[in-house]
N, C-alpha and C. Protein backbone atom coordinates (compact mmCIF):
# COMPACT_ATOMS: atom_id res chain seq x y z
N UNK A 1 167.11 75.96 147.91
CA UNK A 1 166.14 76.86 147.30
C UNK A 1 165.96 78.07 148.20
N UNK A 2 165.27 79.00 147.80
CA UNK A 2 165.43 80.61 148.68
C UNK A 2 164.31 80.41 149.08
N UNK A 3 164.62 81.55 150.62
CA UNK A 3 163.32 80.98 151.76
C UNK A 3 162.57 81.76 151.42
N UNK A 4 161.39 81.81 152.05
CA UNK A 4 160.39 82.80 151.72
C UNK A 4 160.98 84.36 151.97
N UNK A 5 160.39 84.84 151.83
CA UNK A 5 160.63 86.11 152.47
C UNK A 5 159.46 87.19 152.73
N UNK A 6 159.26 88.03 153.37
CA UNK A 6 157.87 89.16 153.55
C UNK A 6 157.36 90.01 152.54
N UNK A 7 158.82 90.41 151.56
CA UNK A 7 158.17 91.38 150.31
C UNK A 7 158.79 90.47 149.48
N UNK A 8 157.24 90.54 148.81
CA UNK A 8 157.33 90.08 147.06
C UNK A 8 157.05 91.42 146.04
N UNK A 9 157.35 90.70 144.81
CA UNK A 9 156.95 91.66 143.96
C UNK A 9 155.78 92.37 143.86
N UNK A 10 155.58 93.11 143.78
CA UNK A 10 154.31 94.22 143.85
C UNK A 10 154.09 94.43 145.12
N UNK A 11 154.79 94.61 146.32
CA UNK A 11 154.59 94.58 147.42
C UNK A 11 155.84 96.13 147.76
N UNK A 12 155.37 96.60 148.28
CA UNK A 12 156.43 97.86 148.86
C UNK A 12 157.24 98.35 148.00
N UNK A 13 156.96 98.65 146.86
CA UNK A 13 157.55 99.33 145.73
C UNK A 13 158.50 98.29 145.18
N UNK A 14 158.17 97.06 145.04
CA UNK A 14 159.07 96.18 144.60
C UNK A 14 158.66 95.93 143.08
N UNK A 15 159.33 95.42 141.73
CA UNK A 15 158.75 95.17 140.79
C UNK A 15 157.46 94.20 140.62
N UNK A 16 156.86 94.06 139.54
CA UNK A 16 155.69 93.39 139.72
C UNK A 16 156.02 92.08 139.48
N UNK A 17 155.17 91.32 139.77
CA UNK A 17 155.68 89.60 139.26
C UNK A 17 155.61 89.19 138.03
N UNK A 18 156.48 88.70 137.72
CA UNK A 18 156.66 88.03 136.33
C UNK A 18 156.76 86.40 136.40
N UNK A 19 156.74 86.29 134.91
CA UNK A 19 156.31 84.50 135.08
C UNK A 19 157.50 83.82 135.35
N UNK A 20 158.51 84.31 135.25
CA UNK A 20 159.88 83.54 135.60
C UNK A 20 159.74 83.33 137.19
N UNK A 21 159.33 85.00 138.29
CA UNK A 21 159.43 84.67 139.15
C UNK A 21 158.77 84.05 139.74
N UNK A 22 157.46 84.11 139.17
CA UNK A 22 156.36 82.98 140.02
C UNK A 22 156.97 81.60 139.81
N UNK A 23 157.51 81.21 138.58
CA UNK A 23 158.06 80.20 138.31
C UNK A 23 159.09 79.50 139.23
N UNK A 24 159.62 80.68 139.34
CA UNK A 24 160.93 79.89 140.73
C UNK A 24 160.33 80.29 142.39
N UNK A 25 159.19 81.17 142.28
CA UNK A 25 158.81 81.26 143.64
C UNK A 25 157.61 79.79 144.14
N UNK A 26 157.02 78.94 142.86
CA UNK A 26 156.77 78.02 142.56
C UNK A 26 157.31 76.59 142.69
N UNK A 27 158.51 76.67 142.05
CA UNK A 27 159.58 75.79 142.37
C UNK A 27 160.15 75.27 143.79
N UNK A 28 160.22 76.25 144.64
CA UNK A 28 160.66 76.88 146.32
C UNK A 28 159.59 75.80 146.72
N UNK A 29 157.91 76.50 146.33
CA UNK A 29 157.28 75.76 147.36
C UNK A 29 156.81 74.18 146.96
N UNK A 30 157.44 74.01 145.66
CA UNK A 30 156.83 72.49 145.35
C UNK A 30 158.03 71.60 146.06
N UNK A 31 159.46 72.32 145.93
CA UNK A 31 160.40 72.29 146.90
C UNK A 31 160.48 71.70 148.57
N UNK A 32 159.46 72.59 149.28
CA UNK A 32 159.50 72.68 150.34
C UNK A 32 158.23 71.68 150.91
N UNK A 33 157.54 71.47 149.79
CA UNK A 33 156.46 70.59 149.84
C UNK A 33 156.58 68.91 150.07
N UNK A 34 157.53 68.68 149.15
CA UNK A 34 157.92 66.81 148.41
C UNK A 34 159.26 66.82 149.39
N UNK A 35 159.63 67.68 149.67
CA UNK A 35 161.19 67.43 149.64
C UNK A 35 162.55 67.99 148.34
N UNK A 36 163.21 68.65 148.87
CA UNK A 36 164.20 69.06 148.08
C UNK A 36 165.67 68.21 147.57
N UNK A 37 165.73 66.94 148.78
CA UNK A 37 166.02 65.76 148.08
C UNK A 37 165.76 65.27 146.97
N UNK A 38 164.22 64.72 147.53
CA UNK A 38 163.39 64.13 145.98
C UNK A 38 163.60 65.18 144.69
N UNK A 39 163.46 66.70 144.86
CA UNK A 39 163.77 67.27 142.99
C UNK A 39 165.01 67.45 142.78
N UNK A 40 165.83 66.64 143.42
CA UNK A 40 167.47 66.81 142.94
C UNK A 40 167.68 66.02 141.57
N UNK A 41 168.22 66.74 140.88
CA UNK A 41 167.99 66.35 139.55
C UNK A 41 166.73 66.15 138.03
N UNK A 42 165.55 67.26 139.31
CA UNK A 42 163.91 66.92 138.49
C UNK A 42 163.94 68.83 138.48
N UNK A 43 164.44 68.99 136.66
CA UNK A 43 164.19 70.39 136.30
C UNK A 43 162.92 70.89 136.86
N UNK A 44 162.66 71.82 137.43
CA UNK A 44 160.81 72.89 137.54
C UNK A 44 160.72 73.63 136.69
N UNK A 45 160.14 73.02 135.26
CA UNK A 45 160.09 74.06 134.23
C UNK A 45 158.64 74.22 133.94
N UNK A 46 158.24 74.79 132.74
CA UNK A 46 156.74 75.32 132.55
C UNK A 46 156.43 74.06 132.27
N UNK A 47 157.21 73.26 131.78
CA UNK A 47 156.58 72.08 130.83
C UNK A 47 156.54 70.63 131.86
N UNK A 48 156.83 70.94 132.83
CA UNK A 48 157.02 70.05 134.48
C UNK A 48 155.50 69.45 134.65
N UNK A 49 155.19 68.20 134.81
CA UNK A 49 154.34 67.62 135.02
C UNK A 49 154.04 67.25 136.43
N UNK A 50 152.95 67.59 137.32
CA UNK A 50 152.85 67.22 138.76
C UNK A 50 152.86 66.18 138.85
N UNK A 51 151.60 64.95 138.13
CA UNK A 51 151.56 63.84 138.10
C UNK A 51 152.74 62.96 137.49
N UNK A 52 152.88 63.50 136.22
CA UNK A 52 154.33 62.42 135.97
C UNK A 52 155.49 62.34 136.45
N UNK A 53 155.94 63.94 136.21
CA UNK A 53 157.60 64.34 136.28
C UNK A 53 157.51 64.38 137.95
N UNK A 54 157.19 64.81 138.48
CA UNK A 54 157.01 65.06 140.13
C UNK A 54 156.40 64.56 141.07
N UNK A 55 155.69 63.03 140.11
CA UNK A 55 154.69 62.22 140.97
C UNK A 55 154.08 62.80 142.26
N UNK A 56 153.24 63.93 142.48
CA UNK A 56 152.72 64.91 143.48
C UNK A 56 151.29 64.04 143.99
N UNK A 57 151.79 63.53 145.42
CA UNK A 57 150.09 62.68 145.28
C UNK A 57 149.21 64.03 146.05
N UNK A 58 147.80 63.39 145.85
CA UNK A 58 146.87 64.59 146.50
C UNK A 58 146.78 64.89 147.51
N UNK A 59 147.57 64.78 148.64
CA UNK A 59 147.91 65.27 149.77
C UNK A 59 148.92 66.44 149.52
N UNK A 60 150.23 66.15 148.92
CA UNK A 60 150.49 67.10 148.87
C UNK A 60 150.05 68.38 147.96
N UNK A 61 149.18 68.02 147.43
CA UNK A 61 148.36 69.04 146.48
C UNK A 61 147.52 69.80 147.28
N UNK A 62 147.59 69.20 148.34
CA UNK A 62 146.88 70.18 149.31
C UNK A 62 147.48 71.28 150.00
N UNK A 63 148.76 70.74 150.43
CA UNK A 63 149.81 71.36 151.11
C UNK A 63 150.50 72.37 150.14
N UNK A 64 150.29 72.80 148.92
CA UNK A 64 150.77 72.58 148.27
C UNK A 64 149.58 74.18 147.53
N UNK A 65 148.64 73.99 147.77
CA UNK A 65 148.04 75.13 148.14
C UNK A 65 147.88 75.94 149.45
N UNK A 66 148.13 75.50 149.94
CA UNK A 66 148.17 76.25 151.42
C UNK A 66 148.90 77.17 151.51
N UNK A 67 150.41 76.84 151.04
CA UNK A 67 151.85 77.10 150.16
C UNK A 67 151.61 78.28 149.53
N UNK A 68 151.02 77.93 148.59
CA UNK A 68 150.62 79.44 147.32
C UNK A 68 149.78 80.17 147.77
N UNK A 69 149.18 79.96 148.73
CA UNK A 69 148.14 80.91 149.11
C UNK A 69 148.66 81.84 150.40
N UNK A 70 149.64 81.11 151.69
CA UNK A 70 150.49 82.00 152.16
C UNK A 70 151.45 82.94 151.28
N UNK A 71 151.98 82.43 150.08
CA UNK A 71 152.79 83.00 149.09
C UNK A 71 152.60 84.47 148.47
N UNK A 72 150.96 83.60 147.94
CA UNK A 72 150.64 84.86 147.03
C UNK A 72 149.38 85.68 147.65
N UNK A 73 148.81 85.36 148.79
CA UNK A 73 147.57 85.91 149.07
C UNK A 73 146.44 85.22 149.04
N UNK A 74 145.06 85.34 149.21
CA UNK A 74 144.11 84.88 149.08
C UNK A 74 143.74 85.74 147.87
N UNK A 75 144.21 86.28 146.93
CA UNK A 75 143.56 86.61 145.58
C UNK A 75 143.36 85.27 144.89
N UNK A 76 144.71 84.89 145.09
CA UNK A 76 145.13 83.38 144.12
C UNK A 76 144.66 82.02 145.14
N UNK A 77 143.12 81.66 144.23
CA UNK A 77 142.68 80.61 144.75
C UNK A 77 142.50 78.93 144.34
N UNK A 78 143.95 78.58 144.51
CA UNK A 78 144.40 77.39 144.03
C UNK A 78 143.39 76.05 144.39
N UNK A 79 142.72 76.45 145.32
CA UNK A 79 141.91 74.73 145.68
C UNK A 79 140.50 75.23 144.81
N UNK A 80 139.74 76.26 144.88
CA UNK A 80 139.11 76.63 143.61
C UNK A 80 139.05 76.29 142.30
N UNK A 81 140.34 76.76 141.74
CA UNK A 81 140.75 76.73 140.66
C UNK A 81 140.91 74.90 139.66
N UNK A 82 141.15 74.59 141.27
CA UNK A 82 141.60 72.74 141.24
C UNK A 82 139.57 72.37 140.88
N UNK A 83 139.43 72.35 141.90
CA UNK A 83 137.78 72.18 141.96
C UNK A 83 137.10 72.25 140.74
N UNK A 84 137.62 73.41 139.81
CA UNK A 84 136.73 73.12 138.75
C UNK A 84 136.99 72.07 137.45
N UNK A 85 138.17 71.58 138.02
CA UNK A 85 138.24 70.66 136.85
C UNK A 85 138.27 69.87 136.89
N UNK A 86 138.47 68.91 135.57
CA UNK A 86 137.89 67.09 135.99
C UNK A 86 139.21 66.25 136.60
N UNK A 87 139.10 64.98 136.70
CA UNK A 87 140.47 64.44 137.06
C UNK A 87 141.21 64.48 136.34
N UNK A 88 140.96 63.97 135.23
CA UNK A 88 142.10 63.93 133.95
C UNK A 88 142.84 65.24 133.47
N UNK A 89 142.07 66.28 134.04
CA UNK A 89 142.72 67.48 133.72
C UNK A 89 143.34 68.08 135.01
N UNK A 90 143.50 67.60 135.95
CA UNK A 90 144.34 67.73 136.85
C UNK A 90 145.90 66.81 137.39
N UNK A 91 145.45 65.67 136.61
CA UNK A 91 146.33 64.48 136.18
C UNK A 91 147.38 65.10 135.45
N UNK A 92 147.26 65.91 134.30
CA UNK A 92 147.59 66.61 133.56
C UNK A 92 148.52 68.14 133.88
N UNK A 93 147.79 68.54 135.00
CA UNK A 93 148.44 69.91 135.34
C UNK A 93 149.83 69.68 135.34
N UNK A 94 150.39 70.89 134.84
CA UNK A 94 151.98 71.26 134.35
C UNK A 94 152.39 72.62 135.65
N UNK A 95 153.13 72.63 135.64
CA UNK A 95 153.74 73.58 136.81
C UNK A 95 153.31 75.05 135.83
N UNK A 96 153.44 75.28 134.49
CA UNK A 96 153.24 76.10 133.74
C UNK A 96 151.83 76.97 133.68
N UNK A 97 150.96 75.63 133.81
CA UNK A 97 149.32 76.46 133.89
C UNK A 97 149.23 76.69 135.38
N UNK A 98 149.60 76.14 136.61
CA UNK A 98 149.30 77.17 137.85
C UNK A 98 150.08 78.51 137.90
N UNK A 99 151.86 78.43 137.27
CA UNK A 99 152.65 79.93 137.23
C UNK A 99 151.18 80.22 135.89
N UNK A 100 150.89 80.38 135.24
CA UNK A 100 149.80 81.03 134.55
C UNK A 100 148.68 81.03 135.20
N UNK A 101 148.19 80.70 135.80
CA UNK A 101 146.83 80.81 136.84
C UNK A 101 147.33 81.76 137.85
N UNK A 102 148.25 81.93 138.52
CA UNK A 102 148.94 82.47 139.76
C UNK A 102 149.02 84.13 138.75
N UNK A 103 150.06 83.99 137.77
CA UNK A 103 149.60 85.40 137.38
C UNK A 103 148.66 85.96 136.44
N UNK A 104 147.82 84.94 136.55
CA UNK A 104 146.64 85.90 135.99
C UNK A 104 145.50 86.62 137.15
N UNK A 105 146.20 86.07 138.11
CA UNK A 105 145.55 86.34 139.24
C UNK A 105 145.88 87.50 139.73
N UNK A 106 147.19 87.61 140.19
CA UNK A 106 147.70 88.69 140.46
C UNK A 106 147.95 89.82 139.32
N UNK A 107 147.97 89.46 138.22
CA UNK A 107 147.60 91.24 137.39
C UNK A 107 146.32 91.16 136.68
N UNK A 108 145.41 90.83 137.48
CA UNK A 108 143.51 91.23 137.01
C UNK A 108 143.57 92.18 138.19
């Protein structure tokens, strides 16, 4: 997977972010998170389940924001965002609604 790097999109005249790229800049860190062993063969699509498809326990959900928040900034506030919802709806989270949380963050 591609390493981080210093400029992202919307950063130094670079294009702005789009949901594909959050999507694979997403992918990188759920990547770098579990292990890139473990998603060999586990697509990162919108429709990607943390709890099922990626069995993500809550540790790394921690790490996991830490991740997105070196990534994308402290605009995008992933343990927040977690906080307000119930378990079952975090049980639930899809890789799709944080790349949609992530850029709704970054173009408000």
């Amino acid at each position: 997977m591609a390493a981080h790097t210093d400029t992202a999109p919307g950063q130094a005249g670079e294009a702005a972010w789009t949901q594909d790229a959050i999507l694979a800049a997403v992918a990188t860190l759920v990547g770098e998170v579990i292990g890139e062993d473990y998603l060999e063969g586990i697509p990162i699509t919108m429709a990607t389940s943390f709890a099922d498809d990626i069995e993500m326990e809550s540790i790394e959900f921690v790490a996991l924001a830490e991740r997105v928040r070196e990534r994308f900034g402290d605009k995008v506030d992933f343990i927040g965002w977690l906080a307000e919802m119930e378990l079952d709806e975090i049980m639930g989270l899809t890789v799709g609604q944080l790349v949609g949380m992530i850029l709704a963050c970054l173009t408000s």
